[in-house]
N, C-alpha and C. Protein backbone atom coordinates (compact mmCIF):
# COMPACT_ATOMS: atom_id res chain seq x y z
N UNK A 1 135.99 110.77 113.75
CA UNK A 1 135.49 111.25 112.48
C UNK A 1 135.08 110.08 111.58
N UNK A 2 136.21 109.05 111.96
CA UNK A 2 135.17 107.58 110.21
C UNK A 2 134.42 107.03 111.84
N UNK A 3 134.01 107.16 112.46
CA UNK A 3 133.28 106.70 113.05
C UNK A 3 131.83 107.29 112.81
N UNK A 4 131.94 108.74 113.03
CA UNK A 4 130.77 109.68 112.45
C UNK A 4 130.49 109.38 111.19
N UNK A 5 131.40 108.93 110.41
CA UNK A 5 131.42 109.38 108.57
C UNK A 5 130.42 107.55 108.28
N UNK A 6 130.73 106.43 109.30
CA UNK A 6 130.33 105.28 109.04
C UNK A 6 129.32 105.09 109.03
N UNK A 7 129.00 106.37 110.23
CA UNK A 7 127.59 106.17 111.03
C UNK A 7 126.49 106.78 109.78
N UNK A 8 127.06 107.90 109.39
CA UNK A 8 126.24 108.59 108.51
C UNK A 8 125.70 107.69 107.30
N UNK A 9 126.78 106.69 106.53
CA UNK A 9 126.34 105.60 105.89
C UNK A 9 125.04 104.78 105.64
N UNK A 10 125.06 104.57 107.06
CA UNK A 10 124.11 104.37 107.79
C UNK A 10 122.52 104.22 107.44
N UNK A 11 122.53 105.51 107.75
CA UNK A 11 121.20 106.29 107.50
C UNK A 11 120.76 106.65 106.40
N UNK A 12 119.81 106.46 106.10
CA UNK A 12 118.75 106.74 105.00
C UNK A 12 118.69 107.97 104.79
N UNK A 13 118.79 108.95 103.27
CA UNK A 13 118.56 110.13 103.17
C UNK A 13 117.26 110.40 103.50
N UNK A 14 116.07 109.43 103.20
CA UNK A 14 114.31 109.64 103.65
C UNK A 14 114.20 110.12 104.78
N UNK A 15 115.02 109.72 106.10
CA UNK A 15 114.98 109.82 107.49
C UNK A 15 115.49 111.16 107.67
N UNK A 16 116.10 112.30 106.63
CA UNK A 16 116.71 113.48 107.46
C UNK A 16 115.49 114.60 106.85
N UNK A 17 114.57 115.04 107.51
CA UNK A 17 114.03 115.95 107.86
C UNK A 17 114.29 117.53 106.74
N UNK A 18 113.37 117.88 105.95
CA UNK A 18 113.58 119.09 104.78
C UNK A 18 113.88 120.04 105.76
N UNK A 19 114.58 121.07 105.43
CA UNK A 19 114.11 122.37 106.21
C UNK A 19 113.18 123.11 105.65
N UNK A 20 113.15 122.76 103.75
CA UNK A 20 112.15 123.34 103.32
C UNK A 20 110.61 123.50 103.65
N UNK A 21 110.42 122.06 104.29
CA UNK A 21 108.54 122.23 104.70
C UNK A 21 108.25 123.33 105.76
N UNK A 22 106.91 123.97 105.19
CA UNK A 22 106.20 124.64 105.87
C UNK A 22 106.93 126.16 105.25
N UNK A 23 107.84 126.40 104.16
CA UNK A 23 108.61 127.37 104.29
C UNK A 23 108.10 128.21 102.68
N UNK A 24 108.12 128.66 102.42
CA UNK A 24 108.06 129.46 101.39
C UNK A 24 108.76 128.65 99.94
N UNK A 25 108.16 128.27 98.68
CA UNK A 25 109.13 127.59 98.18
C UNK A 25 109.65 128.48 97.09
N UNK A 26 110.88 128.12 96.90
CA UNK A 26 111.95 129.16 96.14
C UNK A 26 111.48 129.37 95.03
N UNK A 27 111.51 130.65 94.33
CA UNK A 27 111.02 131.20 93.30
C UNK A 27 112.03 130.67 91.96
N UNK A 28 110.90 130.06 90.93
CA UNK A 28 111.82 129.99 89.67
C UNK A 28 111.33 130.09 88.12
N UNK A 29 111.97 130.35 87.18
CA UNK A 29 111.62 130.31 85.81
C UNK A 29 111.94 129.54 84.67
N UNK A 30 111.66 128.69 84.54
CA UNK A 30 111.95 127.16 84.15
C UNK A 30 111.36 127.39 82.40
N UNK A 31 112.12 127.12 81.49
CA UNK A 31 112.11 127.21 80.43
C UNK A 31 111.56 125.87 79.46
N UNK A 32 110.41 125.61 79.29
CA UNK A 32 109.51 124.12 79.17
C UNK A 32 110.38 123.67 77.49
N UNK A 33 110.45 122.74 77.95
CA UNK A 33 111.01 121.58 76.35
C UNK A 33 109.55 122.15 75.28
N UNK A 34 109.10 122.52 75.15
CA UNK A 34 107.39 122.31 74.10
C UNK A 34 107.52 123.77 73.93
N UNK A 35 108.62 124.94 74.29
CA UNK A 35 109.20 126.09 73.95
C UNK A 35 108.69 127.50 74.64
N UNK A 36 107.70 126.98 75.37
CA UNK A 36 106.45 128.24 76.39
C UNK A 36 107.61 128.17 77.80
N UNK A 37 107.93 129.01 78.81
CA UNK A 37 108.22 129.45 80.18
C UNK A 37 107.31 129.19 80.79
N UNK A 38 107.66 128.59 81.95
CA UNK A 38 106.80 128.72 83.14
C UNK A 38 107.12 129.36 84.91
N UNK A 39 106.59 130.15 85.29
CA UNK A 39 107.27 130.68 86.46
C UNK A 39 106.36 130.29 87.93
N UNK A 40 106.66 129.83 88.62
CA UNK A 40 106.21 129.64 90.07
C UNK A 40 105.51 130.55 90.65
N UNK A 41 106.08 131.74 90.64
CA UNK A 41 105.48 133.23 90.84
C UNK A 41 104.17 133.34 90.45
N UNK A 42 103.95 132.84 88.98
CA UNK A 42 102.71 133.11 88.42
C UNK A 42 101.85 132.14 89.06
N UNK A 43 102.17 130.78 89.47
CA UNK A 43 101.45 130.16 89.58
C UNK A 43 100.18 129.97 91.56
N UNK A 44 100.59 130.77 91.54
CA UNK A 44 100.51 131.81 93.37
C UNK A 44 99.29 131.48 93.01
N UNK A 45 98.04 130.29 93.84
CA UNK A 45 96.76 130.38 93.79
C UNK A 45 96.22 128.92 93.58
N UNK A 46 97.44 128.16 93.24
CA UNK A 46 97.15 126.46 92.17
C UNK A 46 97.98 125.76 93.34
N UNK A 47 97.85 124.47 93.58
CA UNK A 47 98.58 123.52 93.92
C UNK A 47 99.39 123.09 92.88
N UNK A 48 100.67 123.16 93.43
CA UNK A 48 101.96 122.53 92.57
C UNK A 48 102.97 121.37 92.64
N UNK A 49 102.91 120.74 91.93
CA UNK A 49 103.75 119.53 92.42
C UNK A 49 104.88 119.49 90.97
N UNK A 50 105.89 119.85 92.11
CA UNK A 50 107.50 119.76 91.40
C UNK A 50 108.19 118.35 91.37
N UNK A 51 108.38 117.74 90.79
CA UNK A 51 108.82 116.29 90.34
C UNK A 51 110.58 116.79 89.78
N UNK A 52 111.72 116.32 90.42
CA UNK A 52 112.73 116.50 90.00
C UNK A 52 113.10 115.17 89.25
N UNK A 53 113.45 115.37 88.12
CA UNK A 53 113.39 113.53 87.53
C UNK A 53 114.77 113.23 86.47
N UNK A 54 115.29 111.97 86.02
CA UNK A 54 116.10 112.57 84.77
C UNK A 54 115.84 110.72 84.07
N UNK A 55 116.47 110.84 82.91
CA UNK A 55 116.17 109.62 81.69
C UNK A 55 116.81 108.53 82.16
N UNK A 56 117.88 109.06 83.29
CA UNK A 56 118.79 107.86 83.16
C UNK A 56 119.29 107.40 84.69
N UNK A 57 117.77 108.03 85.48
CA UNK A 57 117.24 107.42 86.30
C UNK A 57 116.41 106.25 86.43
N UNK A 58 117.04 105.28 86.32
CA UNK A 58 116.78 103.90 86.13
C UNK A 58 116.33 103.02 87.68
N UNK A 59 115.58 102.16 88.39
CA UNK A 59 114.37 102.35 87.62
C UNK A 59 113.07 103.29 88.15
N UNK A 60 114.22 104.05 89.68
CA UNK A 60 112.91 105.30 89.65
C UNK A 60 112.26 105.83 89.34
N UNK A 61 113.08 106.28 88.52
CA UNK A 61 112.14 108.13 87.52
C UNK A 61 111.49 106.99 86.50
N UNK A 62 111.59 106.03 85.94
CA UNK A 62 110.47 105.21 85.18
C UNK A 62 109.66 104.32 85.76
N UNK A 63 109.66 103.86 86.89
CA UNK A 63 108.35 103.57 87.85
C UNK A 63 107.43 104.40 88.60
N UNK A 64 107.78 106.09 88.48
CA UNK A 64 107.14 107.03 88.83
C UNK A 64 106.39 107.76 87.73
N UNK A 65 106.81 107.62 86.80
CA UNK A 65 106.43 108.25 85.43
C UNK A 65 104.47 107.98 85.46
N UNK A 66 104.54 106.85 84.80
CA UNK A 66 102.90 106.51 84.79
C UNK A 66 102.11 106.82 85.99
N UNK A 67 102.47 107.01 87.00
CA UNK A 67 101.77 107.78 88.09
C UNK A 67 101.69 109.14 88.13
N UNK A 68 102.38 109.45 87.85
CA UNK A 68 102.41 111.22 87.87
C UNK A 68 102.04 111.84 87.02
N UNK A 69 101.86 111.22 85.66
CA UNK A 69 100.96 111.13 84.52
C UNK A 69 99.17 110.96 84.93
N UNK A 70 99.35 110.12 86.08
CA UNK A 70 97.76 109.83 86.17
C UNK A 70 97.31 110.85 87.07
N UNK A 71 98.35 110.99 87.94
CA UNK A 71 98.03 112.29 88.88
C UNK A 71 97.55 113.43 88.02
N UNK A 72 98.02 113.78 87.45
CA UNK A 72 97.99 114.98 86.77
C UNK A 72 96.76 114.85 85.82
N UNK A 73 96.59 113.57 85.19
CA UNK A 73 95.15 113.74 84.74
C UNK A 73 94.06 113.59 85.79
N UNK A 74 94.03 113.18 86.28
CA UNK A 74 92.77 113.06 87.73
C UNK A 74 92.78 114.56 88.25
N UNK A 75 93.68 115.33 88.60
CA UNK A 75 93.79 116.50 89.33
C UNK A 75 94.03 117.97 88.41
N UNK A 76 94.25 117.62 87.02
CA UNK A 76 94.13 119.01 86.73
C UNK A 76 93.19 119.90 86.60
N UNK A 77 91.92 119.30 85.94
CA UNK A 77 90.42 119.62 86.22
C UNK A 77 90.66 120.43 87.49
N UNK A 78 91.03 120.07 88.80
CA UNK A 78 90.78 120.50 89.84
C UNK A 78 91.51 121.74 90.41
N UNK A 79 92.58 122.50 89.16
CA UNK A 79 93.91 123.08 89.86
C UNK A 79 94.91 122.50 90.40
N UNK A 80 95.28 121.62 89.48
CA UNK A 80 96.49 121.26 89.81
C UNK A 80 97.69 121.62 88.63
N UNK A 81 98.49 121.84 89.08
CA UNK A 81 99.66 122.24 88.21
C UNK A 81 100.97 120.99 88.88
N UNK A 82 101.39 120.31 87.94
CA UNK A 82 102.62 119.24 87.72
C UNK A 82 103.63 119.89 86.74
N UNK A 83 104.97 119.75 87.27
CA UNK A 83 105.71 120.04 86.30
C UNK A 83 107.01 119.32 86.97
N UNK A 84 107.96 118.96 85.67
CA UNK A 84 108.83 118.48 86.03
C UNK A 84 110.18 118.87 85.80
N UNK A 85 110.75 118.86 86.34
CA UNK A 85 112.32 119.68 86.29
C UNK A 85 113.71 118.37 85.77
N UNK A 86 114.09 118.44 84.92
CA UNK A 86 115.01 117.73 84.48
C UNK A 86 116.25 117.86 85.10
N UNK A 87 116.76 116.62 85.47
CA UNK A 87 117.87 117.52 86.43
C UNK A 87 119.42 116.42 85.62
N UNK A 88 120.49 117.11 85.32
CA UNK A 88 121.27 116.89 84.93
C UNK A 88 121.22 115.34 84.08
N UNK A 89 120.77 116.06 82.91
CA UNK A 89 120.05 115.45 81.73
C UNK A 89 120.82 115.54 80.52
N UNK A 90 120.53 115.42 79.50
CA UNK A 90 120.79 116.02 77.79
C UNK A 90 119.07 115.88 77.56
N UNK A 91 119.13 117.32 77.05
CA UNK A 91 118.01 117.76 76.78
C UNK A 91 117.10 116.47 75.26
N UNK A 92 117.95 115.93 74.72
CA UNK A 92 117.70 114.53 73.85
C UNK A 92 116.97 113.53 74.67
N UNK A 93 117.71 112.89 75.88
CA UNK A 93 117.42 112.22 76.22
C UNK A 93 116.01 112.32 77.39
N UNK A 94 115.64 113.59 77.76
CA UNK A 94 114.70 113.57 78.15
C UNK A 94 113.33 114.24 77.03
N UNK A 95 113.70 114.54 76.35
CA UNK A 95 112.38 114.43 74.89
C UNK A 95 112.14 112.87 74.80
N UNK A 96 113.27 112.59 74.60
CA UNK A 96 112.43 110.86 74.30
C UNK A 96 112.13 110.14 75.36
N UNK A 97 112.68 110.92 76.47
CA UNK A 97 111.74 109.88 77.78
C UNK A 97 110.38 110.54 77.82
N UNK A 98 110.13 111.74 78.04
CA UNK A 98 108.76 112.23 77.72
C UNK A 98 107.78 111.90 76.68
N UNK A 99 108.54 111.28 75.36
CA UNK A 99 107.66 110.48 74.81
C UNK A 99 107.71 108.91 74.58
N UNK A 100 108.41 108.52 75.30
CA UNK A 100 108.02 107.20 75.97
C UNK A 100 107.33 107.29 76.77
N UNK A 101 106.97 107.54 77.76
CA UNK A 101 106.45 107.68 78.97
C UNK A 101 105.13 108.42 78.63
N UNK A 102 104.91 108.83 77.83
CA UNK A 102 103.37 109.66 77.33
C UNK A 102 103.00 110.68 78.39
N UNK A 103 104.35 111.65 78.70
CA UNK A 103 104.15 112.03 80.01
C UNK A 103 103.74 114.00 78.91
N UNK A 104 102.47 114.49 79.56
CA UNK A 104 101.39 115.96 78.94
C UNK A 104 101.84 117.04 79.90
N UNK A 105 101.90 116.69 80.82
CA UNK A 105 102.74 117.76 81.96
C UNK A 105 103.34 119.29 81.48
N UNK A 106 103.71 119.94 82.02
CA UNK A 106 104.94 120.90 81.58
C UNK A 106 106.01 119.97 82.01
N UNK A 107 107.56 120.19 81.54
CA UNK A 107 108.70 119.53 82.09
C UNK A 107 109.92 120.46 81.09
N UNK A 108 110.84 120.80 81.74
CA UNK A 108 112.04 121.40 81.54
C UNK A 108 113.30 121.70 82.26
N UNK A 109 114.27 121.96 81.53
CA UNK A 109 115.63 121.43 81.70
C UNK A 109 115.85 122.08 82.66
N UNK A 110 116.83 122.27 83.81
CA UNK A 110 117.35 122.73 84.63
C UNK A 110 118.47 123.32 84.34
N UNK A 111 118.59 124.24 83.76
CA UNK A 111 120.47 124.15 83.45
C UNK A 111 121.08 124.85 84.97
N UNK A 112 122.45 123.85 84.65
CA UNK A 112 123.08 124.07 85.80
C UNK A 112 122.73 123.39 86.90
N UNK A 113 121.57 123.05 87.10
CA UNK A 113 120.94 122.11 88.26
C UNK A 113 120.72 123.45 89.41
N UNK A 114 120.55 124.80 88.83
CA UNK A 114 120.18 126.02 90.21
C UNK A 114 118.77 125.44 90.69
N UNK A 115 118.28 125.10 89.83
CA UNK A 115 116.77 125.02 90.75
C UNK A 115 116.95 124.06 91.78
N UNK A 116 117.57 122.89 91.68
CA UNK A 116 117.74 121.74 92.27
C UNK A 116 118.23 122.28 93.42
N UNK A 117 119.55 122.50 93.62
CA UNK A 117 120.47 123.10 94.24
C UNK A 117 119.29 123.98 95.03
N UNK A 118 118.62 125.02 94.94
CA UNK A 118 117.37 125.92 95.44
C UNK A 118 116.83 125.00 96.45
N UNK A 119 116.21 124.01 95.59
CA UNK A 119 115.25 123.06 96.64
C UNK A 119 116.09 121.84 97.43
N UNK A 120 117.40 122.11 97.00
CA UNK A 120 117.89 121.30 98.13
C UNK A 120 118.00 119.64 97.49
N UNK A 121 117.94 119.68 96.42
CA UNK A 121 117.94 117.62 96.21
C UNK A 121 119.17 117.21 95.79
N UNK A 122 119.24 116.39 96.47
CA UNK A 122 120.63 115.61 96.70
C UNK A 122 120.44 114.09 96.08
N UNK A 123 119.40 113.76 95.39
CA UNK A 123 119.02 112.72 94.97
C UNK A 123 117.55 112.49 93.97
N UNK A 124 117.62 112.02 93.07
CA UNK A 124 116.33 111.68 92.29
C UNK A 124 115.82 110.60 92.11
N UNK A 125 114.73 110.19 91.96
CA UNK A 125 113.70 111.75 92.48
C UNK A 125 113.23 112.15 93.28
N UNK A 126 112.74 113.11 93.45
CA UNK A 126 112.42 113.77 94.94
C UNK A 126 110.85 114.69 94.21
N UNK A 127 109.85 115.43 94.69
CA UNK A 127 109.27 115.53 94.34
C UNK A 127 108.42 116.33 95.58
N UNK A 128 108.33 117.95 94.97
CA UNK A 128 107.81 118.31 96.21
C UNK A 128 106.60 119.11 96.02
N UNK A 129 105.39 119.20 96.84
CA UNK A 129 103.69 119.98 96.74
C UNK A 129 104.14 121.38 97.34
N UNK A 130 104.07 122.42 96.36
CA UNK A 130 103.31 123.70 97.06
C UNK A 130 102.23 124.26 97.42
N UNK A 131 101.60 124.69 98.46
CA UNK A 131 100.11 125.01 98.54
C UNK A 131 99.68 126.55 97.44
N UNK A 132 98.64 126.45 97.75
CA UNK A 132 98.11 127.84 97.04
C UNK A 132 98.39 129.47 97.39
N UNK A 133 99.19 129.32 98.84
CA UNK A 133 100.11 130.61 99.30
C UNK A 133 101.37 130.54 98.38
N UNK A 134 102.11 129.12 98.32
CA UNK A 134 103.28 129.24 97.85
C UNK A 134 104.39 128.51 99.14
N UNK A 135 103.69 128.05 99.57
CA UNK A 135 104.24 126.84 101.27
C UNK A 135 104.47 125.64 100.73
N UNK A 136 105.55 125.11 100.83
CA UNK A 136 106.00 123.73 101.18
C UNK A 136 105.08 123.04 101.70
N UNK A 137 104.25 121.99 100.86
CA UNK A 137 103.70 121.43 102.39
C UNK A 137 104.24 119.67 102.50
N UNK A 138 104.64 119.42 101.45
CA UNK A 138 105.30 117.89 101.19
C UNK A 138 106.68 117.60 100.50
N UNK A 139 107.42 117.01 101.17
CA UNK A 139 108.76 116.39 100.17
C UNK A 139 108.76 114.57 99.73
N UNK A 140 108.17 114.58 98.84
CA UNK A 140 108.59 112.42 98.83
C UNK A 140 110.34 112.72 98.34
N UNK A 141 110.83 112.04 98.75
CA UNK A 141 112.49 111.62 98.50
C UNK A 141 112.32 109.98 98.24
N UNK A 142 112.50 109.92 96.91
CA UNK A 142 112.02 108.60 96.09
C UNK A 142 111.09 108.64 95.53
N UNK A 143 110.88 107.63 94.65
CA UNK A 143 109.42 107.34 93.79
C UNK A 143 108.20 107.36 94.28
N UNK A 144 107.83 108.01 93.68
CA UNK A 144 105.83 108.65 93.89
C UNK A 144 105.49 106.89 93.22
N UNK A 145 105.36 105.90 94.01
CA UNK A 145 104.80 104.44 93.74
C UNK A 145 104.31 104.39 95.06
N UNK A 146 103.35 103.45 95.08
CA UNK A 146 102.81 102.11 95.58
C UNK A 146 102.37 103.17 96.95
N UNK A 147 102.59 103.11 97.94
CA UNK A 147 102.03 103.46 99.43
C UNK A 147 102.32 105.02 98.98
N UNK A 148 103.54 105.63 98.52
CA UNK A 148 103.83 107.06 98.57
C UNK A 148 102.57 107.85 97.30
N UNK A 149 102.41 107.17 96.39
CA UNK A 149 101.49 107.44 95.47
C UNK A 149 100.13 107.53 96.30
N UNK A 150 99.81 106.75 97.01
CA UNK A 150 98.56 106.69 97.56
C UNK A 150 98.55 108.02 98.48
N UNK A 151 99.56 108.45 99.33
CA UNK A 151 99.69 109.45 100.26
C UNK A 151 99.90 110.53 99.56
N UNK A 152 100.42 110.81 98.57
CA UNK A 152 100.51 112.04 98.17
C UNK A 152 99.25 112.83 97.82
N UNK A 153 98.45 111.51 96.89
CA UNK A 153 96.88 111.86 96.27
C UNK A 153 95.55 111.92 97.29
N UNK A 154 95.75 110.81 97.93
CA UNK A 154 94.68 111.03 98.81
C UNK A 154 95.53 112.05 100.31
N UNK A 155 95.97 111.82 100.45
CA UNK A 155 96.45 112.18 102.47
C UNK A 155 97.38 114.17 101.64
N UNK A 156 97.43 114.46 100.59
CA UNK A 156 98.15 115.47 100.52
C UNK A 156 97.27 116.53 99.27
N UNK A 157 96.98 115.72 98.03
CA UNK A 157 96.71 116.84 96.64
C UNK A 157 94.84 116.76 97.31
N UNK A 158 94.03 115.87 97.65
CA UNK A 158 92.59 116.26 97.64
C UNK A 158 92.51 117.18 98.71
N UNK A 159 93.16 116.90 100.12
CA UNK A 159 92.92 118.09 101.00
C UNK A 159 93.24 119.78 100.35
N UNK A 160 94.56 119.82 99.93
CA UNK A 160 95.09 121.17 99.52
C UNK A 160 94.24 121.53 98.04
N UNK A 161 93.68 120.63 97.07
CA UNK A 161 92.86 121.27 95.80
C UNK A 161 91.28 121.39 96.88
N UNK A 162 90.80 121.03 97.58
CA UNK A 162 89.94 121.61 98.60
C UNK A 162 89.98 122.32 99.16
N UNK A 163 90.80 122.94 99.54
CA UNK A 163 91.12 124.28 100.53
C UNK A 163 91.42 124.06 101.87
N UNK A 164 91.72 122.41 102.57
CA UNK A 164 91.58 122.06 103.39
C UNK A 164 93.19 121.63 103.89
N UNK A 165 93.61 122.18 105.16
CA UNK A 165 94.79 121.93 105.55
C UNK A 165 94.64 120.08 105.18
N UNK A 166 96.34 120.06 105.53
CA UNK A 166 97.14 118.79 105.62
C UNK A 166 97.68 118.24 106.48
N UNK A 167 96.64 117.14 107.26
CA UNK A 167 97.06 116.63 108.37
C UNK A 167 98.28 115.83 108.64
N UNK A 168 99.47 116.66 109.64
CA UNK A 168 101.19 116.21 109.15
C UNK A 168 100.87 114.18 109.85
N UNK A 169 99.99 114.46 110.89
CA UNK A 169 100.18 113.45 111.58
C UNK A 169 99.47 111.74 110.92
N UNK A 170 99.30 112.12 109.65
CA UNK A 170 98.84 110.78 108.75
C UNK A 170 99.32 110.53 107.88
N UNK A 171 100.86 111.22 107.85
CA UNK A 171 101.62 111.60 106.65
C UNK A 171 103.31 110.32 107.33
N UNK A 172 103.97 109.82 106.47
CA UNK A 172 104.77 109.05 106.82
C UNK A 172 106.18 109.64 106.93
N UNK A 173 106.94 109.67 107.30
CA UNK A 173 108.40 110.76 107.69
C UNK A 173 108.74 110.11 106.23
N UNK A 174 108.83 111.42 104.97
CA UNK A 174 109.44 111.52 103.91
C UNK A 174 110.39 112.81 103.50
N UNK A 175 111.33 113.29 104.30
CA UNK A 175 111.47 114.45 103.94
C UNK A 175 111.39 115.77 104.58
């Protein structure tokens, strides 16, 4: 057993495989900081990218910030929907990271962390694309930077805001 338990150490959470992809993604109603609801349900038709993030995620969730900001301006024109889920936060401290970060998005609190818990994250940030059925089609586990930023936008959001599947086999084992 600490032989198993050492081994597990080990290994990289990036390297264990979602069960979520390809699967239906869990339905939710997320209550936005700027005082409007937003529900998943409704959004059945848009590409979605769920960003699980929190303030005092240091220096992830703030080396992902200005990217996902830019994402979202490059891609909303196109149907894209970004939103971000606060995950075991004080609702203080992520207002003022949202306006540090000059982040326009939707973004709201999680209470309880059910949504999290739903999609399964065991770590932040994690950050996952729904297609326009409502399919899983991507998990990054870590910061949307540098090579993962590039794959998400080009190799994942232009195919799916096109209507065009997502080729798994140019995609890097994230999830």
């Amino acid at each position: 057993l600490i032989a198993l338990l050492a081994y597990g150490f080990t290994r990289s959470p990036k390297d264990i495989p979602s069960p979520l992809i390809y699967r239906p993604a869990p339905d939710f109603t997320l209550a936005l900081l700027d005082g409007g609801r937003l529900s998943l349900r409704e959004l059945r038709g848009k590409v979605v990218v769920v960003n699980f993030w929190a303030s005092w995620c240091y220096p992830a969730c703030w080396n992902e910030a200005p990217r996902l900001q830019a994402a979202w301006e490059r891609y909303r024109e196109k149907g894209l929907v970004l939103v971000g889920v606060v995950y075991q936060d004080r609702e203080q401290n992520a207002r003022e990271f949202i306006r540090k970060h000059g982040k326009t998005y939707p973004n709201g609190v999680d209470p309880k962390s059910r949504i999290a818990i739903d999609y399964g994250v065991y770590g932040i940030p994690e950050t996952f694309v729904i297609d326009q059925q409502g399919i899983i089609r991507y998990k990054q586990i870590g910061p949307v930077t540098g090579a993962a930023y590039v794959e998400l936008t080009e190799k994942i959001l232009e195919p799916l805001l096109k209507g065009e599947p997502v080729d798994p086999s140019h995609l890097r084992r994230r999830g």
